[in-house]
N, C-alpha and C. Protein backbone atom coordinates (compact mmCIF):
# COMPACT_ATOMS: atom_id res chain seq x y z
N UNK A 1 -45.28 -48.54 75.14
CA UNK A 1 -44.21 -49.22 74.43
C UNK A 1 -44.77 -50.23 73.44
N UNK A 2 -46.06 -50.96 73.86
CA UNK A 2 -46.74 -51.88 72.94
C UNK A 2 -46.69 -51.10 71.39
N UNK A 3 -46.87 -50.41 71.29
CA UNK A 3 -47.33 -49.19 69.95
C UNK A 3 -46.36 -49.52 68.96
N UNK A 4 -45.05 -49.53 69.85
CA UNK A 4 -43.76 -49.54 68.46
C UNK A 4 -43.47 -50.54 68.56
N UNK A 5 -44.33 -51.64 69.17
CA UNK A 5 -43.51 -53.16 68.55
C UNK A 5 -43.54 -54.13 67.38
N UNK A 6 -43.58 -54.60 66.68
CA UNK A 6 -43.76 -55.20 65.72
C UNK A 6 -44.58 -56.51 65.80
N UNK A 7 -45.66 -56.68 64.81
CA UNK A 7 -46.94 -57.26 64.97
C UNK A 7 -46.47 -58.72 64.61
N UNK A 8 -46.61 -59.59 65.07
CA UNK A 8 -46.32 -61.29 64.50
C UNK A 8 -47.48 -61.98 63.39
N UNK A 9 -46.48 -61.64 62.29
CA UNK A 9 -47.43 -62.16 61.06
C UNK A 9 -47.93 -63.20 61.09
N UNK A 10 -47.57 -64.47 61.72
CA UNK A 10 -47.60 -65.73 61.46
C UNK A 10 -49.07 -65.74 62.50
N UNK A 11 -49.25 -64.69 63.79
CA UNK A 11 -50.46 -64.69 64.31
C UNK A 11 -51.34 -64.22 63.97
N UNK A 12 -50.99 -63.06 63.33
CA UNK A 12 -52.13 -62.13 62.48
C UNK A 12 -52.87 -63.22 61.64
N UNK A 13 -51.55 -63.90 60.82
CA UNK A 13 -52.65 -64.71 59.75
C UNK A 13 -53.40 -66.06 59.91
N UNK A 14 -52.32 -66.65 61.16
CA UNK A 14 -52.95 -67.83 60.84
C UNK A 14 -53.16 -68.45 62.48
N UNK A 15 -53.14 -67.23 62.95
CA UNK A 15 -53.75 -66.91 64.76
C UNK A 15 -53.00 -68.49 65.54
N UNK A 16 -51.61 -68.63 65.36
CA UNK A 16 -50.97 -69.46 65.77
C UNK A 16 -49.65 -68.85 66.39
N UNK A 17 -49.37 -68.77 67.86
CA UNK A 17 -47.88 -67.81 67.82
C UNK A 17 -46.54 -68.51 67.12
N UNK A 18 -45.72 -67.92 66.89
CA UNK A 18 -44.59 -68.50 65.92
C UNK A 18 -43.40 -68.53 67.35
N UNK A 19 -42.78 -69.75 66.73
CA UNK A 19 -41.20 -69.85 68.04
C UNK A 19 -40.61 -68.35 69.20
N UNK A 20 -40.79 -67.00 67.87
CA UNK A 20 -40.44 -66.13 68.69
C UNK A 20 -41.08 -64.84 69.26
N UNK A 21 -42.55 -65.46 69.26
CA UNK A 21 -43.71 -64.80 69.95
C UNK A 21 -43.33 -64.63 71.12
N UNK A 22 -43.30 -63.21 71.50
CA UNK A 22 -42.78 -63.09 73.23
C UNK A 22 -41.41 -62.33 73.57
N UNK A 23 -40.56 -62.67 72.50
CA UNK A 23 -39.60 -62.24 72.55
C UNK A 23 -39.72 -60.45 72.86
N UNK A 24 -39.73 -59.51 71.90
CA UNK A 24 -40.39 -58.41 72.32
C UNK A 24 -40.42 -58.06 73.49
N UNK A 25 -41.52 -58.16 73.63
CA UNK A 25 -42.08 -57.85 75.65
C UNK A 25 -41.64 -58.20 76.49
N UNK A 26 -40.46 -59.53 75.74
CA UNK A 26 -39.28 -60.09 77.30
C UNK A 26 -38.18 -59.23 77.13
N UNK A 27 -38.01 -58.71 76.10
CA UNK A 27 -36.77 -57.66 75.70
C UNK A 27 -37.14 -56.07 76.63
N UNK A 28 -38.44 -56.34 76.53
CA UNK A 28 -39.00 -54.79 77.05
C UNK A 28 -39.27 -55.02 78.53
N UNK A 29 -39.46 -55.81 79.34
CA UNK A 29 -39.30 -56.29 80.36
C UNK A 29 -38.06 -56.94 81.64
N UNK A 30 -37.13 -57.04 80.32
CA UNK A 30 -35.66 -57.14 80.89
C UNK A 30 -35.08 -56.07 81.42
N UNK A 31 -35.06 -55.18 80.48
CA UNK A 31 -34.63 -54.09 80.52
C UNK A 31 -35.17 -53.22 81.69
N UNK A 32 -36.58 -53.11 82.03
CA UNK A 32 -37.39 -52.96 82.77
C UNK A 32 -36.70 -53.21 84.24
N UNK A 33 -36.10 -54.54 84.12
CA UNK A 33 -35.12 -55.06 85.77
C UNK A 33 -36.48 -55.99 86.30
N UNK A 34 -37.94 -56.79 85.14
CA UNK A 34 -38.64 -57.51 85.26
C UNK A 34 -37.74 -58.83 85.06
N UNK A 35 -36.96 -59.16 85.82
CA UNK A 35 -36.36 -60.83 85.45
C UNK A 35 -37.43 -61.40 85.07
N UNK A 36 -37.67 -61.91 86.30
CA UNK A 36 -39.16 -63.02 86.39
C UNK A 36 -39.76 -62.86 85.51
N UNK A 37 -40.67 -61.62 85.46
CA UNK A 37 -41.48 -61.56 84.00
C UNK A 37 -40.73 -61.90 82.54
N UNK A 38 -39.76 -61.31 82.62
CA UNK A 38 -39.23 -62.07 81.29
C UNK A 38 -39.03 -63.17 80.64
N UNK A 39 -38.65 -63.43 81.90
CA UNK A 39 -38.17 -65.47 81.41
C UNK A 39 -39.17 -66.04 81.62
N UNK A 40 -40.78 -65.61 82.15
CA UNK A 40 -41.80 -66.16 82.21
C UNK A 40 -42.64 -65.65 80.20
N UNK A 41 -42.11 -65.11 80.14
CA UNK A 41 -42.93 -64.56 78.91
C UNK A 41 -41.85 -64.97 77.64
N UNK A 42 -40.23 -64.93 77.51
CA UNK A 42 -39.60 -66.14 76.78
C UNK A 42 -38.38 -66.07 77.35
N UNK A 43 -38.70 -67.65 77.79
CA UNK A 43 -37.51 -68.07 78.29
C UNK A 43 -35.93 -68.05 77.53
N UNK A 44 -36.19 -68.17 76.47
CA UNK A 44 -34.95 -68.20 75.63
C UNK A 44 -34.24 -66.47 75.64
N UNK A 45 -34.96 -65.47 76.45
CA UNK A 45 -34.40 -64.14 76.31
C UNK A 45 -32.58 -64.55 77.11
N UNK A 46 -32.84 -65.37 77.92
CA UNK A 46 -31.73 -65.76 78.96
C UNK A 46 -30.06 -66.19 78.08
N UNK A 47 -30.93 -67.10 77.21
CA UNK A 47 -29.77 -67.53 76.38
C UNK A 47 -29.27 -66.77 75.13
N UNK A 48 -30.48 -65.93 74.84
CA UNK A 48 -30.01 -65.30 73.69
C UNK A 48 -29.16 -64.10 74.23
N UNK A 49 -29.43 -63.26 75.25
CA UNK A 49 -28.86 -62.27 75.74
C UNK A 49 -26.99 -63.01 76.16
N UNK A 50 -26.79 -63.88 76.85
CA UNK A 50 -25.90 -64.53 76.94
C UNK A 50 -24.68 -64.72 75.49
N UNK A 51 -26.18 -65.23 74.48
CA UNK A 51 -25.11 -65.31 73.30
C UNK A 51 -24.59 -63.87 72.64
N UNK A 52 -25.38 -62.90 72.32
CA UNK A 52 -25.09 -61.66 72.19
C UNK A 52 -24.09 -61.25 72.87
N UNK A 53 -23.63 -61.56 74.13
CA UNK A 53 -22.37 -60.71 75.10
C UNK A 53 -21.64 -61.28 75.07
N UNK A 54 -21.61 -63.08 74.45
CA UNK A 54 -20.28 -63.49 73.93
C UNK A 54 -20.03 -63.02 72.34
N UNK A 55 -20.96 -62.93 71.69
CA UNK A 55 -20.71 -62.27 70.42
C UNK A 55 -19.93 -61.08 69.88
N UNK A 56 -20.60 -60.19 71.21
CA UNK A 56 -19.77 -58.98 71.36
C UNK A 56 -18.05 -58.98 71.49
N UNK A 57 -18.03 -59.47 72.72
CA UNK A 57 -17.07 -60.07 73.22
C UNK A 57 -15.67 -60.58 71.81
N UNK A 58 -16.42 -61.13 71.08
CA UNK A 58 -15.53 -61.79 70.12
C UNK A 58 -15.32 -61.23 69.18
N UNK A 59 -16.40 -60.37 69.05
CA UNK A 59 -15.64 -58.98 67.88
C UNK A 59 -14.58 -58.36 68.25
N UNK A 60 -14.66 -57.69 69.87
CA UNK A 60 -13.32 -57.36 70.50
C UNK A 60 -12.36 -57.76 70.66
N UNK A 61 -12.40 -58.94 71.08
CA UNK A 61 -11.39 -59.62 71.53
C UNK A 61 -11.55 -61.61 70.95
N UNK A 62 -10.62 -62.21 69.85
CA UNK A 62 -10.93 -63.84 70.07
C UNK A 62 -10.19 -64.24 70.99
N UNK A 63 -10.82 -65.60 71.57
CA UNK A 63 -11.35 -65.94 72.73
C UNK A 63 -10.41 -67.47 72.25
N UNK A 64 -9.87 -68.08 72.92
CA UNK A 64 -9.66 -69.98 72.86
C UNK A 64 -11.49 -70.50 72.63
N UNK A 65 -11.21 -71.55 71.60
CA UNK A 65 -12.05 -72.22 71.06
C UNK A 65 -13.26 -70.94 70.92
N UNK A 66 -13.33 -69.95 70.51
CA UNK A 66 -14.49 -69.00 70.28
C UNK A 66 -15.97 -69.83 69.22
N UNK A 67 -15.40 -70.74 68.30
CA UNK A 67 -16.34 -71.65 67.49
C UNK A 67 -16.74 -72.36 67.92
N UNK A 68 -16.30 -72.84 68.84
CA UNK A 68 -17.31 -73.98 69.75
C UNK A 68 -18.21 -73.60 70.77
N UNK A 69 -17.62 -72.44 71.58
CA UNK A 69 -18.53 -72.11 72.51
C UNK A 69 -19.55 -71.08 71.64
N UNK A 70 -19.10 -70.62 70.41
CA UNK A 70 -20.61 -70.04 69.72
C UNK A 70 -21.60 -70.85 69.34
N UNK A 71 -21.28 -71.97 68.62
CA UNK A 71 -21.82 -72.77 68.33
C UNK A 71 -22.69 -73.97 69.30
N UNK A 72 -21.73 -74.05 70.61
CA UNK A 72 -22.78 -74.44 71.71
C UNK A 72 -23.46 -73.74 72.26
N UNK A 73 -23.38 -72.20 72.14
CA UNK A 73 -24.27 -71.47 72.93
C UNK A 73 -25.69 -70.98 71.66
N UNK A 74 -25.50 -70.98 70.39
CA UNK A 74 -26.37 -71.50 69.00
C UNK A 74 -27.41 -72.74 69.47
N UNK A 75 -26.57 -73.69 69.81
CA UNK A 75 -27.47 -74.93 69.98
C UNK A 75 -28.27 -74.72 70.84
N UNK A 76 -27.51 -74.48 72.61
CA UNK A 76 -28.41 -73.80 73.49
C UNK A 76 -29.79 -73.40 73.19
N UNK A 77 -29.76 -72.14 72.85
CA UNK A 77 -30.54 -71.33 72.48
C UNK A 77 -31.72 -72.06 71.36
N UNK A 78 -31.34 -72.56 70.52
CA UNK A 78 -32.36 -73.60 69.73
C UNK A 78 -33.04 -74.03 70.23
N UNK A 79 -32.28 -75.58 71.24
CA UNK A 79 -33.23 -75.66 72.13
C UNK A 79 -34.22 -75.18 73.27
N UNK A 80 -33.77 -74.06 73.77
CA UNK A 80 -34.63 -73.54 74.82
C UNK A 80 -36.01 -72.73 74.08
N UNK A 81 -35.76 -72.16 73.01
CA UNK A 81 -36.69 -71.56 71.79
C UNK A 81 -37.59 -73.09 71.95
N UNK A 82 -37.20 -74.63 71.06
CA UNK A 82 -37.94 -75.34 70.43
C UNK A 82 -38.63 -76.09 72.09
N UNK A 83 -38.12 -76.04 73.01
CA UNK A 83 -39.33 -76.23 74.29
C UNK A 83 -39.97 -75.74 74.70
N UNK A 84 -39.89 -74.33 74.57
CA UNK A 84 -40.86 -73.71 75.25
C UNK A 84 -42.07 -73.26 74.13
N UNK A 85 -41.51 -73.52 72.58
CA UNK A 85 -42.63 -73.55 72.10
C UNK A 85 -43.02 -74.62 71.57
N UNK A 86 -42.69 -75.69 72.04
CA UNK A 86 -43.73 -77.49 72.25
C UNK A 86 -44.53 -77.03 73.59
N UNK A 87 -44.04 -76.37 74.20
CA UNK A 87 -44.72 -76.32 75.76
C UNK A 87 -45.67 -75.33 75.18
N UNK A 88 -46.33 -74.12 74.81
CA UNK A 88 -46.54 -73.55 74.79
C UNK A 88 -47.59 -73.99 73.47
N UNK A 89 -47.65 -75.02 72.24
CA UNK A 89 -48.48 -75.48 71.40
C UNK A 89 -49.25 -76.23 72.11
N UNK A 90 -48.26 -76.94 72.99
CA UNK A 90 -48.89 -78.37 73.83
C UNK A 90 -50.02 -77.72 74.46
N UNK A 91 -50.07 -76.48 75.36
CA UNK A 91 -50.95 -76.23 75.97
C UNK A 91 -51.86 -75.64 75.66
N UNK A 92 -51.86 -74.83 74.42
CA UNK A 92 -52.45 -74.72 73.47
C UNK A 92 -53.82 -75.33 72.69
N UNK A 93 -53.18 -76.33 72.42
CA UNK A 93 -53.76 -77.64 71.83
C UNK A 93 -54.88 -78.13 73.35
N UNK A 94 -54.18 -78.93 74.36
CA UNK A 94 -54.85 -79.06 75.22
C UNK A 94 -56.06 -78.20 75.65
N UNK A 95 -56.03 -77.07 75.37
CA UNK A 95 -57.17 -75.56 75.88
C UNK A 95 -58.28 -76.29 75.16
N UNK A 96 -58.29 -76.65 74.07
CA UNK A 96 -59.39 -76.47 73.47
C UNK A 96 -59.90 -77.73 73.54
């Protein structure tokens, strides 16, 4: 499955992973019925999958306050992306 995934430019060039390094292989690992591994490899698969099935959801059917809970589940997701990749520079940085 590695074969058809798509290569992260931002590592190729400048050998630094970018916010959504990981994503991929947690997508391919979810699916898999790898929880653990997933949310160990990006955590944000949790929230983004979440926002997607309310997304869905709202094409079908609107929802009471549908803009707010997109927009808090947007923010969500921002944040869980922008910690785990401070966590993930941080330790980074520290290695060396």
């Amino acid at each position: 499955m590695e074969k058809y995934m798509l290569p992260c430019l931002n590592k190729m060039l400048l050998g630094i992973d970018c916010p959504g390094c990981g994503l991929q292989r947690s997508a391919v690992l979810l699916f898999q019925g790898n929880f653990q591994q997933a949310f160990e490899m990006y955590p944000a698969i949790y929230t983004l999958a979440l926002f997607l099935g309310y997304w869905i959801i709202t094409r079908i059917r609107k929802l009471p306050f549908h803009f707010n809970i997109k927009v808090s589940l947007i923010i969500l997701n921002a944040l869980v992306v922008t910690l785990h990749y401070s966590f993930k520079i941080h330790h980074m940085v520290a290695s060396f």
